[in-house]
PDB file of N, CA and C in Angstrom:
ATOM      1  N   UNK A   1      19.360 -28.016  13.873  1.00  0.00           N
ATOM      2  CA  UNK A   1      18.266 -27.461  13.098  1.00  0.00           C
ATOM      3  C   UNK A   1      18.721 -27.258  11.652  1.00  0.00           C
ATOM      4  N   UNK A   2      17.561 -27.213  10.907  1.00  0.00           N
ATOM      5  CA  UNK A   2      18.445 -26.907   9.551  1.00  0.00           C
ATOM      6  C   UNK A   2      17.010 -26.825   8.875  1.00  0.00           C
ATOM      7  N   UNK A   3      17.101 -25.695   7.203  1.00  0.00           N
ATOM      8  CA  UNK A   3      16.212 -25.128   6.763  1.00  0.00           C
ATOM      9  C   UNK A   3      16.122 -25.409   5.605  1.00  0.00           C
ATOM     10  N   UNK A   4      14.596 -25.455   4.835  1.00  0.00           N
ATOM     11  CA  UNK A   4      14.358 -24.949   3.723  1.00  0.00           C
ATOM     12  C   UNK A   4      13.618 -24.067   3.221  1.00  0.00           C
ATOM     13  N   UNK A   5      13.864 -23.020   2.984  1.00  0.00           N
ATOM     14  CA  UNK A   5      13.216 -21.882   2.281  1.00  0.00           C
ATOM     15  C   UNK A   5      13.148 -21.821   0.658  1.00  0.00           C
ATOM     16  N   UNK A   6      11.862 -21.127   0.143  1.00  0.00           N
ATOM     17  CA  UNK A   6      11.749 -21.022  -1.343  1.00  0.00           C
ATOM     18  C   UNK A   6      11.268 -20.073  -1.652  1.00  0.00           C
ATOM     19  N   UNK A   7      11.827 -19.236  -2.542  1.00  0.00           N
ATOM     20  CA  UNK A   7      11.226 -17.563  -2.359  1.00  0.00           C
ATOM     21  C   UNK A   7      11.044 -17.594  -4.524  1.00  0.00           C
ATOM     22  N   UNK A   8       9.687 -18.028  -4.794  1.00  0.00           N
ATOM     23  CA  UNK A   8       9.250 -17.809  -6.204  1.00  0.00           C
ATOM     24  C   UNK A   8       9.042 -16.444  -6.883  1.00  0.00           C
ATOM     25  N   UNK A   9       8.907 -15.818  -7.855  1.00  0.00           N
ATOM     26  CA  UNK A   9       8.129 -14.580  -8.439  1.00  0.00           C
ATOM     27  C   UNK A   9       6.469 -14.901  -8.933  1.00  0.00           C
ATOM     28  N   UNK A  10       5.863 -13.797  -8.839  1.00  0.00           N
ATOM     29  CA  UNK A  10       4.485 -14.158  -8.944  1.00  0.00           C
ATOM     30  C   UNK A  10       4.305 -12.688  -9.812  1.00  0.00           C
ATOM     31  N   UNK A  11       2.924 -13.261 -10.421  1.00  0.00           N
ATOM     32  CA  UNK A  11       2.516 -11.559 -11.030  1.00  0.00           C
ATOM     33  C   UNK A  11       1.838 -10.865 -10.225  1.00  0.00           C
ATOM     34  N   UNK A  12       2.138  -9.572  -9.779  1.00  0.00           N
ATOM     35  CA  UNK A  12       3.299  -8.863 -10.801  1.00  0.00           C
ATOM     36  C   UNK A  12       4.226  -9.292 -10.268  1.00  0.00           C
ATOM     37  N   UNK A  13       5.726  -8.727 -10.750  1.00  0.00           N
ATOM     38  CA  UNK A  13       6.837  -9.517 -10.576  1.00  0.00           C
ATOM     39  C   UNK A  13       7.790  -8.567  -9.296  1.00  0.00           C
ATOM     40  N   UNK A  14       7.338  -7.999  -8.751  1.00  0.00           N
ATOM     41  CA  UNK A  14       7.644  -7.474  -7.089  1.00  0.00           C
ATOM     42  C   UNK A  14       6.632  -8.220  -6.493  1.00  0.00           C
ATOM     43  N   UNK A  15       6.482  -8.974  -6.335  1.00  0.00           N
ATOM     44  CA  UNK A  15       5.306 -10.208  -5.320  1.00  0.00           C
ATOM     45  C   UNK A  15       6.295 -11.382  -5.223  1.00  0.00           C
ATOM     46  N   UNK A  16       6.548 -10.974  -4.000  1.00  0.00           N
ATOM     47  CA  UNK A  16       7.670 -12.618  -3.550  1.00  0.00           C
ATOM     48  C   UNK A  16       6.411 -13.589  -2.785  1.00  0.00           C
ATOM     49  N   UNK A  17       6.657 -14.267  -2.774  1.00  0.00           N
ATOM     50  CA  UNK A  17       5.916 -15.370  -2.305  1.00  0.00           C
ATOM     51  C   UNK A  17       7.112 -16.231  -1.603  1.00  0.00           C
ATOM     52  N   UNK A  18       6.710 -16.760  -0.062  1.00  0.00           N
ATOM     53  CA  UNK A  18       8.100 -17.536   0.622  1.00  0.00           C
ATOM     54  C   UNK A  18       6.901 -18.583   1.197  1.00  0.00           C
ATOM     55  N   UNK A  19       7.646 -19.775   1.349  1.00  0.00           N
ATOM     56  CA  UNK A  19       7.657 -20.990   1.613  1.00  0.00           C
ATOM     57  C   UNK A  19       8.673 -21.237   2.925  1.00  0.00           C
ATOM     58  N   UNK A  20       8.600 -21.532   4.053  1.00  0.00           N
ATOM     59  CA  UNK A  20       9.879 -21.694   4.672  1.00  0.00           C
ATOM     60  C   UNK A  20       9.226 -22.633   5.894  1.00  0.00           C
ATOM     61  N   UNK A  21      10.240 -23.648   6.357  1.00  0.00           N
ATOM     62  CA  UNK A  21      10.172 -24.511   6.964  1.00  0.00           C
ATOM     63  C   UNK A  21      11.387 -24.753   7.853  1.00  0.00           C
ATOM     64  N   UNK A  22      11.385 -24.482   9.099  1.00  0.00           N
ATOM     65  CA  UNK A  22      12.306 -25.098  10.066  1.00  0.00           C
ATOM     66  C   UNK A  22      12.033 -26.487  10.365  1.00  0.00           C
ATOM     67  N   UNK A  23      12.755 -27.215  10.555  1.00  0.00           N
ATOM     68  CA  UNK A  23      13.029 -28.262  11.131  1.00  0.00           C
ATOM     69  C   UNK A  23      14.525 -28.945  11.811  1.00  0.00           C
ATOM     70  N   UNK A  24      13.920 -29.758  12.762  1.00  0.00           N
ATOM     71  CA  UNK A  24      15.421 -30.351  13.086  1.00  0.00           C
ATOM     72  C   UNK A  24      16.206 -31.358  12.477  1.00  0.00           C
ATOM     73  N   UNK A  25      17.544 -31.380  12.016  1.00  0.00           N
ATOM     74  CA  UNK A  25      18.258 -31.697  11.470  1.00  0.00           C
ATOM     75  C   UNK A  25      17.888 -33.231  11.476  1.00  0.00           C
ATOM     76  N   UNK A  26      17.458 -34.052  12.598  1.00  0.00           N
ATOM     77  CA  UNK A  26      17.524 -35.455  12.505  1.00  0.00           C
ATOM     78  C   UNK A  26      16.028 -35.695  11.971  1.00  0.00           C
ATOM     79  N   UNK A  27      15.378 -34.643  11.083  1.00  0.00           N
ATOM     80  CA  UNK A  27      14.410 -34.983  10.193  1.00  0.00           C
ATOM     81  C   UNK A  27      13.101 -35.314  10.871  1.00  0.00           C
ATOM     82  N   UNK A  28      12.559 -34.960  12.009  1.00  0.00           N
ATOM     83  CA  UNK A  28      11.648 -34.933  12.485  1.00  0.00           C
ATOM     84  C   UNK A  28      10.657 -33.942  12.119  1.00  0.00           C
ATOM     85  N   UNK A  29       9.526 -34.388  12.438  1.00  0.00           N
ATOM     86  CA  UNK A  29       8.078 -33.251  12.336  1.00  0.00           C
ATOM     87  C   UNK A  29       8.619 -31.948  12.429  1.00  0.00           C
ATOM     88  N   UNK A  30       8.306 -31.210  11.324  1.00  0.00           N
ATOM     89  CA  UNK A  30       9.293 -29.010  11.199  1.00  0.00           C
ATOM     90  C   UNK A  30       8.680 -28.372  12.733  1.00  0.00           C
ATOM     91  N   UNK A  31       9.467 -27.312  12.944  1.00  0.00           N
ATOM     92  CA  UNK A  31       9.100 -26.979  14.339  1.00  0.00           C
ATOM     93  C   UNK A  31       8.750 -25.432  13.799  1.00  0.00           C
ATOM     94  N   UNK A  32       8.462 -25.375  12.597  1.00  0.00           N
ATOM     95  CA  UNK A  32       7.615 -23.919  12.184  1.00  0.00           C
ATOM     96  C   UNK A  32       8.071 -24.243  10.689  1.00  0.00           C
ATOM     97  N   UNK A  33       6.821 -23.795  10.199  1.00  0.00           N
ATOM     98  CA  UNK A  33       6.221 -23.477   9.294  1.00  0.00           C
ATOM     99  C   UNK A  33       5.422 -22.607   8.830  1.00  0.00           C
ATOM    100  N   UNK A  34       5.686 -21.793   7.681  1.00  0.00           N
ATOM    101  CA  UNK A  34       5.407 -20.463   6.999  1.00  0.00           C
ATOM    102  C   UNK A  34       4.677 -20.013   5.769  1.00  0.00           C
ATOM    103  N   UNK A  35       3.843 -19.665   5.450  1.00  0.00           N
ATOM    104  CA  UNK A  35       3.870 -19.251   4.380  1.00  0.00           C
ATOM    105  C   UNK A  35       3.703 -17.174   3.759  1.00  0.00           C
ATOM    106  N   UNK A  36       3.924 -16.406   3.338  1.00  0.00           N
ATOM    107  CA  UNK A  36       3.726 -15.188   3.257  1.00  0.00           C
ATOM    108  C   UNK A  36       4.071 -14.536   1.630  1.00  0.00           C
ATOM    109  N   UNK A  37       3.009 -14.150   1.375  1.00  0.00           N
ATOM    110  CA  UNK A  37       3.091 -13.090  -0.182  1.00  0.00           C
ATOM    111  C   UNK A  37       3.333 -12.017   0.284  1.00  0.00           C
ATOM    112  N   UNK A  38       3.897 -11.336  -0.229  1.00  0.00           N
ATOM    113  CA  UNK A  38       4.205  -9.922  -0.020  1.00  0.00           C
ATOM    114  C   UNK A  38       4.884  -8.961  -1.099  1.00  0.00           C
ATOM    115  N   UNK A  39       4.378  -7.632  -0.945  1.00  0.00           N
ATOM    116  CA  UNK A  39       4.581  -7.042  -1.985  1.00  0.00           C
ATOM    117  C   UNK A  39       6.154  -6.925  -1.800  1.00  0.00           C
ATOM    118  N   UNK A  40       6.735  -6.719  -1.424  1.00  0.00           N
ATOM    119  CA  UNK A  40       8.055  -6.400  -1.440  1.00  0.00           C
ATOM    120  C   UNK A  40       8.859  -7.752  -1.022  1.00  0.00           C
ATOM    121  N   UNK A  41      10.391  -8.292  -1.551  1.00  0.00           N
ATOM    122  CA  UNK A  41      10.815  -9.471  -1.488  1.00  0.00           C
ATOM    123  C   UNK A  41      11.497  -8.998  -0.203  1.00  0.00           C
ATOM    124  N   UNK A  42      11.939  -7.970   0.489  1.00  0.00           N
ATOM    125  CA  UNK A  42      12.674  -7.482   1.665  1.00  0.00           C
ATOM    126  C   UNK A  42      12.026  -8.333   2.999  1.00  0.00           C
ATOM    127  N   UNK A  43      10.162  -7.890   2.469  1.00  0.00           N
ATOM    128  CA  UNK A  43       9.609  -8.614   3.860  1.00  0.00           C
ATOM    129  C   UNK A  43       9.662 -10.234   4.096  1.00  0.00           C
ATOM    130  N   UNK A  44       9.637 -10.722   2.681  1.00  0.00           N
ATOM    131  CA  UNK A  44       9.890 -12.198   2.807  1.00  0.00           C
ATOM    132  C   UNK A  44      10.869 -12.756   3.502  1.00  0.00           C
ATOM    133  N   UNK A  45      12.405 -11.545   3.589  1.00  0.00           N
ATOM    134  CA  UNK A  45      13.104 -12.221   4.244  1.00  0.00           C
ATOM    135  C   UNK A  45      13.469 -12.353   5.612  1.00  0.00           C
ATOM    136  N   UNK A  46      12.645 -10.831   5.595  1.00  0.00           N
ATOM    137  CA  UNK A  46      12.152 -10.651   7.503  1.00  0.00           C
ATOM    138  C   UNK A  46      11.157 -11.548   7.617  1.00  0.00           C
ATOM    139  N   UNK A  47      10.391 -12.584   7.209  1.00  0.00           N
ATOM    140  CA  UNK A  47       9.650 -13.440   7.711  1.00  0.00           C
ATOM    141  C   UNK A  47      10.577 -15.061   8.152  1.00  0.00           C
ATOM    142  N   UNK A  48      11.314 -15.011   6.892  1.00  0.00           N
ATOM    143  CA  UNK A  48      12.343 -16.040   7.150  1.00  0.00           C
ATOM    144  C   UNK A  48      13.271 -16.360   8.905  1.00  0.00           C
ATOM    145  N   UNK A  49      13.938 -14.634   8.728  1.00  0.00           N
ATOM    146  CA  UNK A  49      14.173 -14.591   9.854  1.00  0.00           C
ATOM    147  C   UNK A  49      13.857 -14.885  11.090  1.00  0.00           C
ATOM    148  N   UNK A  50      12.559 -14.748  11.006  1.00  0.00           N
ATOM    149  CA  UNK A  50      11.306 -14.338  11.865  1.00  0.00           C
ATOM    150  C   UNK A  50      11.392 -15.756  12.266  1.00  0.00           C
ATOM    151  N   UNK A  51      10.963 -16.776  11.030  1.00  0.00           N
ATOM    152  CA  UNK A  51      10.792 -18.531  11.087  1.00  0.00           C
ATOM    153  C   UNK A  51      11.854 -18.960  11.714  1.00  0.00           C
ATOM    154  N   UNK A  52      12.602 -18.914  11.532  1.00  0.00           N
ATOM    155  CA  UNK A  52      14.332 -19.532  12.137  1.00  0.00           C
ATOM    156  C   UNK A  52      14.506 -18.640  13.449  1.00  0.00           C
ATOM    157  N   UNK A  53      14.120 -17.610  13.963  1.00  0.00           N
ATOM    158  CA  UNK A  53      14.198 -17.500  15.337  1.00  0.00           C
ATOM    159  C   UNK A  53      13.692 -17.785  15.978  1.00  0.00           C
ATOM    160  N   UNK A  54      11.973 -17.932  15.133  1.00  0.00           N
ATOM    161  CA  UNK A  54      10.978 -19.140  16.407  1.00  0.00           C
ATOM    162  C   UNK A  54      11.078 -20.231  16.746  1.00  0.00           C
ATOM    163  N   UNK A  55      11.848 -20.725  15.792  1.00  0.00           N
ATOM    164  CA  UNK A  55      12.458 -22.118  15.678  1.00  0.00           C
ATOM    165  C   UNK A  55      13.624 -22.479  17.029  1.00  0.00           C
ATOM    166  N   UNK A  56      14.695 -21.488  16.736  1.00  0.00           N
ATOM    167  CA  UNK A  56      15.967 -21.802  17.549  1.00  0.00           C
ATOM    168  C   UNK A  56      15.624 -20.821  18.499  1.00  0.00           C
ATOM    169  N   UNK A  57      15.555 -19.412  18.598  1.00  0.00           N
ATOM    170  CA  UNK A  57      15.498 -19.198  20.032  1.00  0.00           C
ATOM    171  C   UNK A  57      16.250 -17.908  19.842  1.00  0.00           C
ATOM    172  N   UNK A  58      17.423 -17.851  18.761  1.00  0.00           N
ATOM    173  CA  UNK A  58      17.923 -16.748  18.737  1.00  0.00           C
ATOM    174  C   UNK A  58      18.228 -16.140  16.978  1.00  0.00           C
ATOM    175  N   UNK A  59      18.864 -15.080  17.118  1.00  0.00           N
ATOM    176  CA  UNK A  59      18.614 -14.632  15.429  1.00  0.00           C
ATOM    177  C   UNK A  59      19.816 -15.852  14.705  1.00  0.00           C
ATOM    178  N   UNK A  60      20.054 -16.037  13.435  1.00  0.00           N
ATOM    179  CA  UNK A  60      20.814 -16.971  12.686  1.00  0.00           C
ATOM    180  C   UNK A  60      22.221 -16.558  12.455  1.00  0.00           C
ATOM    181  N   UNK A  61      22.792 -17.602  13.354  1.00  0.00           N
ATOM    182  CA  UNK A  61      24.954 -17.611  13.330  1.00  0.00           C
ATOM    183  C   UNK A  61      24.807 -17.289  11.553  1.00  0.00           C
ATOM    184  N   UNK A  62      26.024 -17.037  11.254  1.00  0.00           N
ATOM    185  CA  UNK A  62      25.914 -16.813   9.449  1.00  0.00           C
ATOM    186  C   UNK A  62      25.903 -17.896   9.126  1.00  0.00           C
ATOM    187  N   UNK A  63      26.851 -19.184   9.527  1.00  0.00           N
ATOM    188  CA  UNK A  63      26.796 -20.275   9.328  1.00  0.00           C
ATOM    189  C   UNK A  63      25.453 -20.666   8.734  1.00  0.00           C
ATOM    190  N   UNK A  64      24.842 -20.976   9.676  1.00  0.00           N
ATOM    191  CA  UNK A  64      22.942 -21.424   9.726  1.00  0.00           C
ATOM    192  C   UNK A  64      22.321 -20.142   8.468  1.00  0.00           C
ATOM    193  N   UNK A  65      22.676 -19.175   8.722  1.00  0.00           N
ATOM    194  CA  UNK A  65      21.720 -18.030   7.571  1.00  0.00           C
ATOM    195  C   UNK A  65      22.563 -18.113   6.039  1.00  0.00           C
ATOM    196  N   UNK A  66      23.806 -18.657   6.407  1.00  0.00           N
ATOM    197  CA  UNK A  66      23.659 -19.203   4.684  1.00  0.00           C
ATOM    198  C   UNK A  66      23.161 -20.277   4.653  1.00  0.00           C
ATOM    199  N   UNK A  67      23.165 -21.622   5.261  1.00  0.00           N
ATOM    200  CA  UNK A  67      22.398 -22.441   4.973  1.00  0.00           C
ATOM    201  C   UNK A  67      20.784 -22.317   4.404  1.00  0.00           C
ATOM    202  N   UNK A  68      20.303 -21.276   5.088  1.00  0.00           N
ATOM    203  CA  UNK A  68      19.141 -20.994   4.358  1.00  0.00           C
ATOM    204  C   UNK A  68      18.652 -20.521   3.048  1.00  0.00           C
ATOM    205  N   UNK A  69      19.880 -19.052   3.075  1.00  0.00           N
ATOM    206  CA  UNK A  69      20.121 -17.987   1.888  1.00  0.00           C
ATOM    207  C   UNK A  69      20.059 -19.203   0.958  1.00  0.00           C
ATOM    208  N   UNK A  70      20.973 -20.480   0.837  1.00  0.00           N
ATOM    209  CA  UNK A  70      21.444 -20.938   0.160  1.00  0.00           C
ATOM    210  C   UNK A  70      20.741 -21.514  -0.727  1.00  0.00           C
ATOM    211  N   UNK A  71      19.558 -21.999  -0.132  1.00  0.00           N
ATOM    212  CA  UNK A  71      18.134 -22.999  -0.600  1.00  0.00           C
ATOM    213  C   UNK A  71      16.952 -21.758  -1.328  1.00  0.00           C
ATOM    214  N   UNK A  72      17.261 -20.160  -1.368  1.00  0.00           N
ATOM    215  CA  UNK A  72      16.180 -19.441  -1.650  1.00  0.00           C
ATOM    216  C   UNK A  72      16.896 -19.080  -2.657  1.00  0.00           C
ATOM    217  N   UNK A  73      15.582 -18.770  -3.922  1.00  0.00           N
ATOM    218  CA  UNK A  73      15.699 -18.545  -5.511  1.00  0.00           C
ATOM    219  C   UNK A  73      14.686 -17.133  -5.456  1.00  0.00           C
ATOM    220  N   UNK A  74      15.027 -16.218  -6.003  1.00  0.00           N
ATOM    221  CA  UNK A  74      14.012 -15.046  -6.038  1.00  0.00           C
ATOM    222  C   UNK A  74      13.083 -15.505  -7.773  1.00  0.00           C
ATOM    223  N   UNK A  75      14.605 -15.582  -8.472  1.00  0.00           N
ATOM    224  CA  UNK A  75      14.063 -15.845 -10.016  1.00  0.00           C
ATOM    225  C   UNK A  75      14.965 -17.004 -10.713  1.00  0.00           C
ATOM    226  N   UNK A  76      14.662 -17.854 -11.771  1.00  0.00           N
ATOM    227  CA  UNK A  76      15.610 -18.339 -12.455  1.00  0.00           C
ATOM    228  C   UNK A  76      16.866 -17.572 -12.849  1.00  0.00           C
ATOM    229  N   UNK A  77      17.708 -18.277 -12.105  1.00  0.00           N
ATOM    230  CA  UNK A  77      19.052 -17.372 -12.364  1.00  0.00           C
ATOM    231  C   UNK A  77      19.400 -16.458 -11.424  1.00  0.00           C
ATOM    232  N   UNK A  78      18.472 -16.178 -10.755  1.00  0.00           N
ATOM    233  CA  UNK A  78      18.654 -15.224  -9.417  1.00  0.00           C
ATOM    234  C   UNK A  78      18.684 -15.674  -8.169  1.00  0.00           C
ATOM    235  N   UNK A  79      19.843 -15.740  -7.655  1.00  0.00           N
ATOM    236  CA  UNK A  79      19.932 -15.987  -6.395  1.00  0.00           C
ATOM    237  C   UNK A  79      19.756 -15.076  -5.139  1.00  0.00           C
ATOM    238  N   UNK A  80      18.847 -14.888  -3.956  1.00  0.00           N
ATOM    239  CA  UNK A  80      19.305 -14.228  -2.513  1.00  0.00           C
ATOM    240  C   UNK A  80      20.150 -14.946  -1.387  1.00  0.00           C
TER     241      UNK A  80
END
């Protein structure tokens, strides 16, 4: 399995907006797909979570949850 997540700023600028997509690694049709605004960027990432456990089955090895962390931008220049 393997992820892409995208976490933008919106106005106002505590409004995360996430994008997130599981899929399996050999690039087939995503096996969940997400989208969620929310006032606070905390819940975006409990949704993430949320996506990647419906996906695999269980919560994310660190391995796999940096792979994700890795692909999400809160702001230019800001990384989660």
């Amino acid at each position: 399995m393997g992820v892409a997540a995208v976490i933008t700023r919106a106005a106002p600028p505590e409004t995360a907006i996430l994008h997130a997509t599981v899929h399996p690694a050999d690039g087939s049709v995503p096996a969940v797909g997400i989208f969620l605004e929310s006032a606070a960027p905390e819940l975006a990432e409990s949704a993430a979570r949320v996506a990647w456990w419906t996906a695999v089955g269980a919560e994310p090895h660190l391995g796999e949850w940096t792979l994700l962390s890795a692909s999400v931008s809160l702001a230019p220049g800001t990384s989660w």
